[in-house]
Protein backbone atom coordinates (compact mmCIF):
# COMPACT_ATOMS: atom_id res chain seq x y z
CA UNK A 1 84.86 143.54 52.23
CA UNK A 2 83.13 140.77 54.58
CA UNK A 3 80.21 140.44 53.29
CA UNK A 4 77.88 137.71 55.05
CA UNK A 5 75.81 135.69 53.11
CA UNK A 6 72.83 132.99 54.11
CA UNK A 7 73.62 129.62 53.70
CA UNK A 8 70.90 129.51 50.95
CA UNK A 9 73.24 132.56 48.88
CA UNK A 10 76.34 130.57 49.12
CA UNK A 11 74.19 127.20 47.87
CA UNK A 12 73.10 129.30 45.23
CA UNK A 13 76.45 130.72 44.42
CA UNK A 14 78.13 127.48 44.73
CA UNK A 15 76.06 125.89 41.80
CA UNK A 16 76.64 129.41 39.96
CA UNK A 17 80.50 127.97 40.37
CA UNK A 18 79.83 124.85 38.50
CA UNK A 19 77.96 126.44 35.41
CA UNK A 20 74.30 125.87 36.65
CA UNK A 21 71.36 128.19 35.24
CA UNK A 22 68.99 130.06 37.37
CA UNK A 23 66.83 127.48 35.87
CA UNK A 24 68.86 124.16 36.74
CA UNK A 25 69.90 125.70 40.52
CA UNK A 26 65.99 126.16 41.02
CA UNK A 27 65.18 122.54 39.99
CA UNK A 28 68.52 121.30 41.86
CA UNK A 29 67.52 123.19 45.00
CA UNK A 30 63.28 122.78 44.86
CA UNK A 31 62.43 126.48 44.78
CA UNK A 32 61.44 129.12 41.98
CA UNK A 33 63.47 130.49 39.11
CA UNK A 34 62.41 133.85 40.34
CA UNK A 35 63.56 133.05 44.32
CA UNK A 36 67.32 131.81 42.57
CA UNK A 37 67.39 135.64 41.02
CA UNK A 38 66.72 137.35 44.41
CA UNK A 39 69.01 135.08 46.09
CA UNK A 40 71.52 136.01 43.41
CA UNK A 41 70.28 139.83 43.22
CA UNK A 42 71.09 139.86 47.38
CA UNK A 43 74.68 138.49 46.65
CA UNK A 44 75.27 141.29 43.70
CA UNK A 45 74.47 143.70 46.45
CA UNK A 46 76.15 142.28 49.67
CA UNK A 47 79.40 141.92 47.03
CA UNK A 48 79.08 145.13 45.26
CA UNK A 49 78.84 143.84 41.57
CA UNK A 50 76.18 143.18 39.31
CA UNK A 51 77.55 140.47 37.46
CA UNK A 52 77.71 136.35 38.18
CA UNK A 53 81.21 136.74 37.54
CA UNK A 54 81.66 139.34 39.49
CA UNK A 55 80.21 137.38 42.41
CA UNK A 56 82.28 134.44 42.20
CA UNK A 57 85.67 136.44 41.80
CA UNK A 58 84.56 138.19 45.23
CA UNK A 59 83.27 135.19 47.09
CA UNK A 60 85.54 133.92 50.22
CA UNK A 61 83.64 130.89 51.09
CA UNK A 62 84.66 130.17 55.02
């Protein structure tokens, strides 16, 4: 799988990786609860899973 995410999906996932809530990555990064969820809901799909978890475990950051 080689999924390519945006630089904004691997911030995102990146503060996923150190324990951060949809909540706390929005106020860490200045945008909307709801925008950290589609950013998140884009990685699910570009890494086949449907979990945070899931994510992380098949993230290759470059």
């Amino acid at each position: 799988m080689s999924a390519t995410l945006t630089r904004r999906e691997e911030q995102v996932l990146g503060l996923v990786r150190r324990g951060l809530t949809n909540s706390e990555i929005a106020a860490e990064l200045e945008i909307a609860t709801r925008t950290v969820g589609k950013h998140l809901e884009h990685v699910y799909e570009k890494l086949e899973t449907s979990t945070r978890t899931g994510a992380l475990a098949r993230w290759n950051p470059s």
